[in-house]
N, C-alpha and C. Protein backbone atom coordinates (compact mmCIF):
# COMPACT_ATOMS: atom_id res chain seq x y z
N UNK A 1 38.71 84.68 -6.09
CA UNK A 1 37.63 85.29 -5.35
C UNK A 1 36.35 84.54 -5.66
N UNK A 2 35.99 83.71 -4.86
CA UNK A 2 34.84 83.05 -4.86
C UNK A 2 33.71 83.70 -4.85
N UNK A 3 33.23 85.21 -4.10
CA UNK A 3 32.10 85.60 -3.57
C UNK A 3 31.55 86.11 -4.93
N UNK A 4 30.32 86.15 -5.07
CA UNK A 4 29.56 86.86 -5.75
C UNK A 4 29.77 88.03 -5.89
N UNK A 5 29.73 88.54 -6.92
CA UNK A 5 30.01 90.71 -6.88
C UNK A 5 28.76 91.27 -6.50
N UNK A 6 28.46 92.09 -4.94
CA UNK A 6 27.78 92.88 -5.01
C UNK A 6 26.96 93.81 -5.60
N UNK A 7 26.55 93.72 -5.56
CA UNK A 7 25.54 94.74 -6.69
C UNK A 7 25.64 96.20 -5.91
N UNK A 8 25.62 97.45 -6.45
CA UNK A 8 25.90 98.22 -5.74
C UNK A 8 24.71 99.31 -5.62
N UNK A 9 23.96 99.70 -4.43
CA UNK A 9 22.47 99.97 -4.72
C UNK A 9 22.70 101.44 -3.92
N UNK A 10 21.30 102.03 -3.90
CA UNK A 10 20.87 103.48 -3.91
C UNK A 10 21.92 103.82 -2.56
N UNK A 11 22.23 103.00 -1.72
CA UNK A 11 23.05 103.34 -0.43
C UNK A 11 24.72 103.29 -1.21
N UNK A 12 24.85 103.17 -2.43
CA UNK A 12 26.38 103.33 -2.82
C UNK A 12 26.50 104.30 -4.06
N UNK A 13 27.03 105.49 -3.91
CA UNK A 13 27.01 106.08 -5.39
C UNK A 13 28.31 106.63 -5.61
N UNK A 14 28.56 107.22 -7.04
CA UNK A 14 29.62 107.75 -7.45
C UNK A 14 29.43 108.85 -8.22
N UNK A 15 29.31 110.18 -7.68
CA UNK A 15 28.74 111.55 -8.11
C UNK A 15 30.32 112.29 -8.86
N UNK A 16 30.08 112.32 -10.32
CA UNK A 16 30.89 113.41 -10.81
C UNK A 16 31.20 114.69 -10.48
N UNK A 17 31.99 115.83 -10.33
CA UNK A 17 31.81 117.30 -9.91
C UNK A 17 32.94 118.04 -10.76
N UNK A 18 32.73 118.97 -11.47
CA UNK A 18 34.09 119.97 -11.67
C UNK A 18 33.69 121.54 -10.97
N UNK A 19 34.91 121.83 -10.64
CA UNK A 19 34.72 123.26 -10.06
C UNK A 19 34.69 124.55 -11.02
N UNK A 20 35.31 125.42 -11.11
CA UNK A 20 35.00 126.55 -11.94
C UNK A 20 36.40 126.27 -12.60
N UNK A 21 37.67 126.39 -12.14
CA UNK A 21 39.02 125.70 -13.32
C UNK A 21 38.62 124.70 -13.86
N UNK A 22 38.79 124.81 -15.31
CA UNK A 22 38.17 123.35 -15.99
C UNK A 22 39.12 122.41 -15.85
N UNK A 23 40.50 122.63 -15.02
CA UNK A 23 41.64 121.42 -14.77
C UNK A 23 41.28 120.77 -13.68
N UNK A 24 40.06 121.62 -12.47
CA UNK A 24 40.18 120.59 -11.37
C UNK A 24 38.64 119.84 -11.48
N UNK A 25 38.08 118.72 -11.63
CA UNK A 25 37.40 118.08 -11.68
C UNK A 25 38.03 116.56 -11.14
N UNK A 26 36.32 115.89 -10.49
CA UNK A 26 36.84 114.73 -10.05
C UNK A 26 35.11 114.23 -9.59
N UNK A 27 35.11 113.19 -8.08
CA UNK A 27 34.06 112.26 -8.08
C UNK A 27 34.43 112.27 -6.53
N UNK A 28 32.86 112.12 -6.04
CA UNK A 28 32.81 111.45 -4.63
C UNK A 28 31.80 110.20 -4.48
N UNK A 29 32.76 109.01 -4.00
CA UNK A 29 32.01 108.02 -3.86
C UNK A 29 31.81 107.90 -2.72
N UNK A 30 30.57 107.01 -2.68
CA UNK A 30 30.49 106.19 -1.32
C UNK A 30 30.08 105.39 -1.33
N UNK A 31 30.20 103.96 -0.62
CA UNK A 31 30.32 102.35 -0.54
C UNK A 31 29.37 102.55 1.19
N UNK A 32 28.27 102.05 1.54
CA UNK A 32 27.49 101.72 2.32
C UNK A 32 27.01 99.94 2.25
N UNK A 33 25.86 99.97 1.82
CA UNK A 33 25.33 98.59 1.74
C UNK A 33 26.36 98.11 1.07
N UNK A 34 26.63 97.72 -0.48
CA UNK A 34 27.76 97.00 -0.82
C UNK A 34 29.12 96.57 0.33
N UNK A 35 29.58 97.94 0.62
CA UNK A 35 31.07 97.55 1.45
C UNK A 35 30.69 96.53 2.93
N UNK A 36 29.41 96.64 3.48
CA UNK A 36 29.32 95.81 4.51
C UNK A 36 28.74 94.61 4.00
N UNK A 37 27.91 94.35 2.76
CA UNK A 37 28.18 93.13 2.33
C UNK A 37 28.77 92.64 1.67
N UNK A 38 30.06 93.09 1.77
CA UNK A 38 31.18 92.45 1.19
C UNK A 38 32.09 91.90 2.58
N UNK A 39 32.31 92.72 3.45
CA UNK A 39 33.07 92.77 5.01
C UNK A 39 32.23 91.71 5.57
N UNK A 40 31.42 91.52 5.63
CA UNK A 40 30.12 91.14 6.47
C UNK A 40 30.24 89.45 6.12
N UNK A 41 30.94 89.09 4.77
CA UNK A 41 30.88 87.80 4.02
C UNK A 41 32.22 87.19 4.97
N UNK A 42 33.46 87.71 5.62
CA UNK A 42 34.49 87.73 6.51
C UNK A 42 35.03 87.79 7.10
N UNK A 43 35.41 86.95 7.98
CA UNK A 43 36.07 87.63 9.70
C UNK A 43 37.29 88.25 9.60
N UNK A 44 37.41 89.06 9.04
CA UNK A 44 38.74 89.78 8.67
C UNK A 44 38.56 90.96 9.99
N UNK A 45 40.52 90.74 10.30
CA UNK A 45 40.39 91.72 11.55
C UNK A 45 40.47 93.62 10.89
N UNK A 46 39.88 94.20 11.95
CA UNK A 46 39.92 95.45 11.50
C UNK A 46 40.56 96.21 10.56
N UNK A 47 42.29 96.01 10.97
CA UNK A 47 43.06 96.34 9.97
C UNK A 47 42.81 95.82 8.06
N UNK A 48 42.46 94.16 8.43
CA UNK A 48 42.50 93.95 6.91
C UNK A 48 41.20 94.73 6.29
N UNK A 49 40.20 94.69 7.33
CA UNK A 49 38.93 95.10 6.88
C UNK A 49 39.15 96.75 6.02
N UNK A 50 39.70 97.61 7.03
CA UNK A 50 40.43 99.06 6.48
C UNK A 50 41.02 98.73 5.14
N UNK A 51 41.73 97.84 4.87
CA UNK A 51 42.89 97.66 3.02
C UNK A 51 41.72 97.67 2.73
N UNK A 52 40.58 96.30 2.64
CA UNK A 52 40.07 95.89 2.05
C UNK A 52 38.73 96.98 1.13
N UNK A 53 38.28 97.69 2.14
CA UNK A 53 37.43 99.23 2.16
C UNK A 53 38.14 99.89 1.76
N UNK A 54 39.31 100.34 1.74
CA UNK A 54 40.19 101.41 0.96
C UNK A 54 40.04 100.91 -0.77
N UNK A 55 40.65 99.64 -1.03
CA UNK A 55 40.73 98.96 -1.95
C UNK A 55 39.50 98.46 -3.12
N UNK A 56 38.42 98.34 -2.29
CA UNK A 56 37.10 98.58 -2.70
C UNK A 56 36.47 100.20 -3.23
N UNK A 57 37.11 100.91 -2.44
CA UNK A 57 36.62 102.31 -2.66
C UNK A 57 37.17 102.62 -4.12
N UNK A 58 38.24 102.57 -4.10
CA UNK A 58 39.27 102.92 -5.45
C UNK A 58 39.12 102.21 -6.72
N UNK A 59 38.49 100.74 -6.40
CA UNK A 59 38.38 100.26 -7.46
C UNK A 59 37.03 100.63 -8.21
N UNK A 60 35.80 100.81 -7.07
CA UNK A 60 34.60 101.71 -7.58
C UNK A 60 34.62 102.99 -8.23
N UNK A 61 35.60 103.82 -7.43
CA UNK A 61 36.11 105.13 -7.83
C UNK A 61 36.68 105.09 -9.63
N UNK A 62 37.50 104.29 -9.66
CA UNK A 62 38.23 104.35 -10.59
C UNK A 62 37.34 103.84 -11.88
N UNK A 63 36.85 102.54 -11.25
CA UNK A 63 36.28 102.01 -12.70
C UNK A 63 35.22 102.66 -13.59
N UNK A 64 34.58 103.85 -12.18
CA UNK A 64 33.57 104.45 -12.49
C UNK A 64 34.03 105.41 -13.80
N UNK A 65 35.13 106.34 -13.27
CA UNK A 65 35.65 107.48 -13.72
C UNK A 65 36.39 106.39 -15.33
N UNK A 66 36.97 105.99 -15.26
CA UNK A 66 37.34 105.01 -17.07
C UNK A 66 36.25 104.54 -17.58
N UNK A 67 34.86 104.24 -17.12
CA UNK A 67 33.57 104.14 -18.28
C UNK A 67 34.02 102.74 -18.38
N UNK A 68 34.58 101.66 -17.79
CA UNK A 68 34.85 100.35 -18.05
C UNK A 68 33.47 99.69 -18.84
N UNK A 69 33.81 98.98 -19.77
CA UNK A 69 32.66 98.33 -20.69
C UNK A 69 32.53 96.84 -19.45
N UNK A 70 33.82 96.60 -19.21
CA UNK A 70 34.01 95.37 -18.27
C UNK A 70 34.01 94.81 -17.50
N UNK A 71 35.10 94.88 -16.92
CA UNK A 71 35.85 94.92 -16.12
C UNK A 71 37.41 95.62 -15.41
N UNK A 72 37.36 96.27 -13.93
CA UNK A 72 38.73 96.68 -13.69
C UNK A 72 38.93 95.99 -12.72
N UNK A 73 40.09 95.69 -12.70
CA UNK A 73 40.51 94.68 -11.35
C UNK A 73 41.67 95.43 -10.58
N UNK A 74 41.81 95.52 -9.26
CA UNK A 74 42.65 96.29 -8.53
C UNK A 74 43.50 94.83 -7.71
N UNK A 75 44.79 94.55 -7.49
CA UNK A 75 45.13 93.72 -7.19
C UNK A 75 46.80 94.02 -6.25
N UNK A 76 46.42 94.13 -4.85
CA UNK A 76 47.52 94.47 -4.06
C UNK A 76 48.29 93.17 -3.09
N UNK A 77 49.53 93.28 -3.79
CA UNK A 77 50.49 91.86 -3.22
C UNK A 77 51.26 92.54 -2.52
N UNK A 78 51.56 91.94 -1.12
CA UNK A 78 52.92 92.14 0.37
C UNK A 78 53.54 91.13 0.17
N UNK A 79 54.45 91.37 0.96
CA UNK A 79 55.64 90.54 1.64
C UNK A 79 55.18 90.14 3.11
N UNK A 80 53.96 90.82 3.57
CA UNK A 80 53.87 91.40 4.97
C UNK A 80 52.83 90.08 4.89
N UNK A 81 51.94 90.67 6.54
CA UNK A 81 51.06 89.63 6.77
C UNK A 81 49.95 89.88 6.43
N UNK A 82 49.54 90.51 5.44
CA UNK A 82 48.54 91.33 4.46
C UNK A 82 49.15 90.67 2.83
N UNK A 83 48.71 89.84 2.44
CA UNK A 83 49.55 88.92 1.02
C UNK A 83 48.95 89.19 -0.07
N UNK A 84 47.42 89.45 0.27
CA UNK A 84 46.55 89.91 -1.11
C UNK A 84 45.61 90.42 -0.77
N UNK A 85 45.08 91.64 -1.69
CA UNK A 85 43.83 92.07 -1.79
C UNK A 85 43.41 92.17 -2.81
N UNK A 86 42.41 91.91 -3.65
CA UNK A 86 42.07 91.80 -4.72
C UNK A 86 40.45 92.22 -4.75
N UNK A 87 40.05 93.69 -5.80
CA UNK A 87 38.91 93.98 -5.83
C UNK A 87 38.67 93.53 -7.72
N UNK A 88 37.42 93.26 -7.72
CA UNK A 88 36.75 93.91 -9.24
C UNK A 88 35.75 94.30 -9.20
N UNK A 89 35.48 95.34 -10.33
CA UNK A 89 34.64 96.28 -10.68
C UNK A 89 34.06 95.64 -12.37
N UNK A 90 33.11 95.53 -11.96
CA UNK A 90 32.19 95.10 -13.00
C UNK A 90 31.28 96.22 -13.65
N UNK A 91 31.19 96.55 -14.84
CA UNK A 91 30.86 97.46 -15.51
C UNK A 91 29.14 97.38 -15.23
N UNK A 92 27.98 97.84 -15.45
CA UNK A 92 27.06 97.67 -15.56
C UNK A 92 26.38 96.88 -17.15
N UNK A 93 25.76 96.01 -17.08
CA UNK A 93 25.56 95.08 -17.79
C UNK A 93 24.95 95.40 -19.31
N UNK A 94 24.00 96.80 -18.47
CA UNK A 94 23.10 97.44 -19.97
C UNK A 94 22.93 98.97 -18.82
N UNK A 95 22.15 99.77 -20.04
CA UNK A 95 22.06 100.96 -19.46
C UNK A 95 20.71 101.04 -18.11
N UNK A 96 21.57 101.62 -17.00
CA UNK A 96 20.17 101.71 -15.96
C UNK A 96 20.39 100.79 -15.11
N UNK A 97 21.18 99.56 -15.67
CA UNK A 97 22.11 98.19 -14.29
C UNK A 97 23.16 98.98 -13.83
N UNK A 98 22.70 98.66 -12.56
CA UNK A 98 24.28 98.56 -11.64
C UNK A 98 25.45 98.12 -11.54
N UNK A 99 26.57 98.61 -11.54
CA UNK A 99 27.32 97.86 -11.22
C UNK A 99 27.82 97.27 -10.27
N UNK A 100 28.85 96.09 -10.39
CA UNK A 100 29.08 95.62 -9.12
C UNK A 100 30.31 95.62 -8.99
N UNK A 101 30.92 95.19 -7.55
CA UNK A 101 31.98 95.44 -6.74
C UNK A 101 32.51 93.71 -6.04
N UNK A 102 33.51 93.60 -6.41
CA UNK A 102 33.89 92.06 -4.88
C UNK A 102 35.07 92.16 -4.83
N UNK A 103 35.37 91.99 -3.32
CA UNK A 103 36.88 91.95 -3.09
C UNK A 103 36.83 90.86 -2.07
N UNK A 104 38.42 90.79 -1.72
CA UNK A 104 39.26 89.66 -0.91
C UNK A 104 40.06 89.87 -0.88
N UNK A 105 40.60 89.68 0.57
CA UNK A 105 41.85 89.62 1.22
C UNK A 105 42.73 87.90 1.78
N UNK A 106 43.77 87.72 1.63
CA UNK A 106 44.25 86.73 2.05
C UNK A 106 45.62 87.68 2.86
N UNK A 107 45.44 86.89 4.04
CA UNK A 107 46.26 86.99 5.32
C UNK A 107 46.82 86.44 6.40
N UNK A 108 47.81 86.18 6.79
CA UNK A 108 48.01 85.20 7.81
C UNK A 108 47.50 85.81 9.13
N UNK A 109 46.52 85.51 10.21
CA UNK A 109 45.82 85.80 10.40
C UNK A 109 46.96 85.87 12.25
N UNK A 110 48.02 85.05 12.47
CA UNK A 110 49.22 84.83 13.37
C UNK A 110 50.41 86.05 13.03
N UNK A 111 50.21 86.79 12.17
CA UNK A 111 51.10 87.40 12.38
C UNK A 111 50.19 89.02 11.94
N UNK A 112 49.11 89.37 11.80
CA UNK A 112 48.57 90.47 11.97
C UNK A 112 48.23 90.77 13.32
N UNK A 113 48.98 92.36 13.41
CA UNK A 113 48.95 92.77 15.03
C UNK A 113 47.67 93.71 14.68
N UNK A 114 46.95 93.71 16.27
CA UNK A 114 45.53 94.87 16.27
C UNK A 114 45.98 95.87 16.10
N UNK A 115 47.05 96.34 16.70
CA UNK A 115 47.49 97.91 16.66
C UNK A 115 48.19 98.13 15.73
N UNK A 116 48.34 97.56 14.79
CA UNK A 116 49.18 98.29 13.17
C UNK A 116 48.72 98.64 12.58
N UNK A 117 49.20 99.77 12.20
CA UNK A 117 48.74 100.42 11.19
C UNK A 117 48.12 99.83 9.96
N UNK A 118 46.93 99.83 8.76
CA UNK A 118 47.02 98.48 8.07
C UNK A 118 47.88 98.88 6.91
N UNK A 119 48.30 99.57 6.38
CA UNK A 119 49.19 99.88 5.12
C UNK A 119 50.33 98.95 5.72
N UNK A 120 50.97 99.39 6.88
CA UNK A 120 52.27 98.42 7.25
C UNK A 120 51.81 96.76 7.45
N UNK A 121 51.09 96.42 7.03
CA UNK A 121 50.52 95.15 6.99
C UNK A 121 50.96 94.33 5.79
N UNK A 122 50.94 95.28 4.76
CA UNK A 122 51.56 94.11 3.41
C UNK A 122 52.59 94.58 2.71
N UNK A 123 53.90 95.33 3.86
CA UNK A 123 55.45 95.41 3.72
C UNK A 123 55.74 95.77 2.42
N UNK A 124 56.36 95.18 2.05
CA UNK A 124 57.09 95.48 0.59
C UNK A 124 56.26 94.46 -1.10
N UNK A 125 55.84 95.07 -1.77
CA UNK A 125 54.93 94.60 -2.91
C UNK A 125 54.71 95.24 -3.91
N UNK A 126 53.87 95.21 -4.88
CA UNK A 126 53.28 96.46 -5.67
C UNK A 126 52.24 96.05 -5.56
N UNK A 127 50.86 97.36 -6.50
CA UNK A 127 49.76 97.86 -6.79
C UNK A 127 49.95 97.62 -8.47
N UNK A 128 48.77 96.51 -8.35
CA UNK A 128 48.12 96.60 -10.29
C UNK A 128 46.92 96.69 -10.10
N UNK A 129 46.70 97.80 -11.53
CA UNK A 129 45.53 97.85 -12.09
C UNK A 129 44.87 97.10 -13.00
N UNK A 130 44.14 96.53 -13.66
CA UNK A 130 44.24 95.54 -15.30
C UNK A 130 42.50 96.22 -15.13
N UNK A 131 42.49 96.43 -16.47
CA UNK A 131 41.25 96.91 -17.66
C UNK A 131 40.63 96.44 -18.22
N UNK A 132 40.07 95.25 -18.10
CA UNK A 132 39.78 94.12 -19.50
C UNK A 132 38.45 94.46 -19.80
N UNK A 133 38.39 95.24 -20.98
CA UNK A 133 36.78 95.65 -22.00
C UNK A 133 36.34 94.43 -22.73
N UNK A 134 36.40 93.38 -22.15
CA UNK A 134 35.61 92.18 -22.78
C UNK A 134 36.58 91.17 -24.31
N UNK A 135 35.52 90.60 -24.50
CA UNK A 135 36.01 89.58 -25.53
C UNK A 135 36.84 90.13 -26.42
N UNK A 136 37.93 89.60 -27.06
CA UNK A 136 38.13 90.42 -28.65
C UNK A 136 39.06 92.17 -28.47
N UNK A 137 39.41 91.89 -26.76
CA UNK A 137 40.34 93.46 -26.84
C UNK A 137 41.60 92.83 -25.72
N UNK A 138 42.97 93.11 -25.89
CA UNK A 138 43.92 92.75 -25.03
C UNK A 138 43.98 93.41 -23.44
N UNK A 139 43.69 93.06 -22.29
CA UNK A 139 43.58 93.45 -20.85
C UNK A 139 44.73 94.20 -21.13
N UNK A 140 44.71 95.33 -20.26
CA UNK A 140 46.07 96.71 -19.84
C UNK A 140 46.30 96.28 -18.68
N UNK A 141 47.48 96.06 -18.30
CA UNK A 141 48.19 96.17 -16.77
C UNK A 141 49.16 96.97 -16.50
N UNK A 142 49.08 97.59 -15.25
CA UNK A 142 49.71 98.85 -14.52
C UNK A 142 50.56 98.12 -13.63
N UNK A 143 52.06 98.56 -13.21
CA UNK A 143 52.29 97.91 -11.78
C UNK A 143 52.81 99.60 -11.20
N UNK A 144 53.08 99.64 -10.15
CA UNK A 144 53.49 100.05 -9.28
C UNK A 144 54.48 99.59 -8.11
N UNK A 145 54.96 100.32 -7.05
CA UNK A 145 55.64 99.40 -6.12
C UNK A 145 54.47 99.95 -5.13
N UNK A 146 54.45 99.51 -3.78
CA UNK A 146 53.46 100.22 -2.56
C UNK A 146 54.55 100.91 -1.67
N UNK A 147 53.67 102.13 -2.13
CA UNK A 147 54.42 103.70 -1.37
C UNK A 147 53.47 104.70 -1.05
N UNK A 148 53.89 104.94 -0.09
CA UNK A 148 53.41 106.25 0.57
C UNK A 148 52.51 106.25 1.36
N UNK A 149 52.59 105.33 2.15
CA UNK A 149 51.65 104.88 3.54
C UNK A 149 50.22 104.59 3.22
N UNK A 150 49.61 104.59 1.98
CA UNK A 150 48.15 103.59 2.01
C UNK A 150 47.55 103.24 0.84
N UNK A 151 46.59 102.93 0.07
CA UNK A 151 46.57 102.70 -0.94
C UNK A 151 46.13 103.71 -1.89
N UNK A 152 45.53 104.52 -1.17
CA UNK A 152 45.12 106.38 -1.90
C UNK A 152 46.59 106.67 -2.79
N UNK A 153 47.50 106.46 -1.47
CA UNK A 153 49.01 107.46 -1.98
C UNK A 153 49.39 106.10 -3.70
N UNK A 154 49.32 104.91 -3.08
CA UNK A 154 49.71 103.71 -4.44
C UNK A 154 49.25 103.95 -5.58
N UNK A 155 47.59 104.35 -5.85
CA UNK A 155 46.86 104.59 -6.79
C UNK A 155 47.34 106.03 -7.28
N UNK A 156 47.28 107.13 -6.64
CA UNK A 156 48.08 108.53 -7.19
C UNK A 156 49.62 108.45 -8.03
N UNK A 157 50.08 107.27 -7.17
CA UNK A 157 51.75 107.10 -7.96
C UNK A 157 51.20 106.40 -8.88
N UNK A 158 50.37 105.49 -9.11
CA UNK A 158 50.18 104.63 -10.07
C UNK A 158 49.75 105.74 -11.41
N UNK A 159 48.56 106.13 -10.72
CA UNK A 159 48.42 107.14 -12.20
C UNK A 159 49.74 108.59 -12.51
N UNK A 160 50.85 109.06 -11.56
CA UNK A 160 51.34 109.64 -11.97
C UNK A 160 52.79 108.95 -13.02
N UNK A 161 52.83 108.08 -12.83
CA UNK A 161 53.57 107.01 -13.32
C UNK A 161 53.16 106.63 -14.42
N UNK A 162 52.17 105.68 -14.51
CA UNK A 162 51.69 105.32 -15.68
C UNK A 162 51.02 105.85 -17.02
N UNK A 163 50.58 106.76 -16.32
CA UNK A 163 49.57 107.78 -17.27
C UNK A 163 49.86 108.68 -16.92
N UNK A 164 50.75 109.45 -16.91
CA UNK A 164 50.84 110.83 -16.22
C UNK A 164 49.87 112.00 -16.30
N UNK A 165 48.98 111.40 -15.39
CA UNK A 165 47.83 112.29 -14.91
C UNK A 165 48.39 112.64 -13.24
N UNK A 166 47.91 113.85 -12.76
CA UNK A 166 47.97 114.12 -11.53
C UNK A 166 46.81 114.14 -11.19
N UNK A 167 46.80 112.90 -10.02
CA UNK A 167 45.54 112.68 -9.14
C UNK A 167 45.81 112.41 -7.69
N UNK A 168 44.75 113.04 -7.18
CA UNK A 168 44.48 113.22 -5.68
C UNK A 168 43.35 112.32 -4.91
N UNK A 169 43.31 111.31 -4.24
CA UNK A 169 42.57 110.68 -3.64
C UNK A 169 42.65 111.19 -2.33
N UNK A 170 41.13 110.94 -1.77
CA UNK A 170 41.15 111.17 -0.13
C UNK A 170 39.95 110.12 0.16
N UNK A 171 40.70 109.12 0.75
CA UNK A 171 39.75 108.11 1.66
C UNK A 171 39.47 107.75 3.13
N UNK A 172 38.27 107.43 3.47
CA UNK A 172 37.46 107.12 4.69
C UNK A 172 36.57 106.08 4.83
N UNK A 173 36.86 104.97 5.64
CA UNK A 173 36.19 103.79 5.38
C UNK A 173 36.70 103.82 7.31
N UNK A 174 34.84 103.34 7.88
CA UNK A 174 35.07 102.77 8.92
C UNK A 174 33.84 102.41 9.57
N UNK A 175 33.65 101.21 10.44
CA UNK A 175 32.30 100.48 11.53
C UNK A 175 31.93 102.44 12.13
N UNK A 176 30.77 102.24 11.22
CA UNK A 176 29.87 103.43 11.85
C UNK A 176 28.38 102.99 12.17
N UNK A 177 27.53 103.47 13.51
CA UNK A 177 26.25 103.22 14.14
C UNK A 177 25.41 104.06 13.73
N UNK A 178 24.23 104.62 13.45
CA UNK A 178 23.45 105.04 13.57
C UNK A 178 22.98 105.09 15.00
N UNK A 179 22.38 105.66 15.35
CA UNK A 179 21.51 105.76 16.93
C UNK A 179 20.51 104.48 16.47
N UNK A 180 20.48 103.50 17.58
CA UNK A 180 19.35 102.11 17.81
C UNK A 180 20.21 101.32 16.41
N UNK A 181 21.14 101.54 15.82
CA UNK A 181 21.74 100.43 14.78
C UNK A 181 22.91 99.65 14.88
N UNK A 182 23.13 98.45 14.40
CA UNK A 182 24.65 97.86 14.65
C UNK A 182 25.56 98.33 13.76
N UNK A 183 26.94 98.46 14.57
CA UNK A 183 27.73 99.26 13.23
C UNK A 183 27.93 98.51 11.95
N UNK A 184 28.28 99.38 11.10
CA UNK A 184 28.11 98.93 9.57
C UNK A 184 29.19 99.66 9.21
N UNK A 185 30.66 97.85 8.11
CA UNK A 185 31.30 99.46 7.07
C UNK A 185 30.41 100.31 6.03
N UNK A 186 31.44 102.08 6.47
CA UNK A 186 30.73 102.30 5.59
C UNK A 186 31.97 103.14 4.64
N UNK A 187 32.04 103.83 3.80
CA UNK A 187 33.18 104.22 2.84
C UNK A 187 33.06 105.79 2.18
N UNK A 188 34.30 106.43 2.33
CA UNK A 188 33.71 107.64 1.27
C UNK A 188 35.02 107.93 0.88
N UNK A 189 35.07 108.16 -0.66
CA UNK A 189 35.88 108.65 -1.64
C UNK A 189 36.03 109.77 -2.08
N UNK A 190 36.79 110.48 -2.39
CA UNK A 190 36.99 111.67 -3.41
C UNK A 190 38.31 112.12 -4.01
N UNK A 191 37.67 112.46 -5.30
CA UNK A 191 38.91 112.23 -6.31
C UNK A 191 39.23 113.48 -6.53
């Protein structure tokens, strides 16, 4: 991933919440400015653009919720015509910095159809996570296989699998206008 990591500003946040059961707690993000300048860096067709915003969302989501000192890297391989997506999440540098976000997709660009669905885009593969808290500590890696029609359902198996935590993702990423504006991705999470 060549691009620079976004910096992620007042148009992107990640709000903690617990309800009154102290078992259900979780986070709603949302990816605005960042996710369209990240999309915005690529002519990626709609579908990849959707992985790529899903994939971005989760890796913000996630890295937020683990307190990463580092880095988390989210890294999704197909068989399909969707071959890679690859986000990282960069910890904030000192207290009061932002953190940042960059992803990429690689795709054969001849065999992605407009009308597919994009989960059926990168066929048969798995979902890794990797953790790396800096110098002087060994990176954690997660695999998974890719199941359950998108990358919300991959990340839920991933953590019920790996860590057996039960978690619930619900994602929304899509070209939205304002009245007098050009559309812009934009993203929303909740955990």
């Amino acid at each position: 991933m060549a691009d620079d990591p976004q910096q992620l500003s007042g148009d992107d946040s990640v709000l903690p919440f617990q309800l009154d059961r102290p078992d259900i707690r979780g986070r709603v993000a949302r990816l605005d400015a960042a996710l369209e300048a990240i999309l915005s860096r690529h002519a990626y067709p709609a579908a990849v653009s959707a992985l790529t915003a899903e994939a971005a969302l989760l890796t913000v989501m996630i890295g937020q919720m683990l307190e990463s000192r580092w880095r988390l890297s989210l890294q999704v391989r197909g068989a399909g015509p969707v071959r890679l997506i690859a986000t990282d999440y960069f910890a904030p540098e000192a207290p009061g910095r932002p953190a940042r976000i960059r992803a990429y997709a690689g795709f054969d660009a001849e065999r992605v159809s407009g009308d597919a669905a994009p989960f059926s885009l990168l066929g048969e593969g798995f979902f890794a996570m990797t953790v790396d808290q800096g110098p002087g500590t060994a990176p954690y890696q997660g695999l998974t296989p890719l199941v359950g029609g998108s990358l919300a359902a991959c990340a839920e198996t991933y953590f019920a699998q790996s860590e057996q935590i039960a978690t619930r993702f619900a994602v929304a990423a899509a070209l939205s206008a304002a009245p007098g504006q050009a559309a812009q991705w934009r993203g929303g999470l909740g955990r």
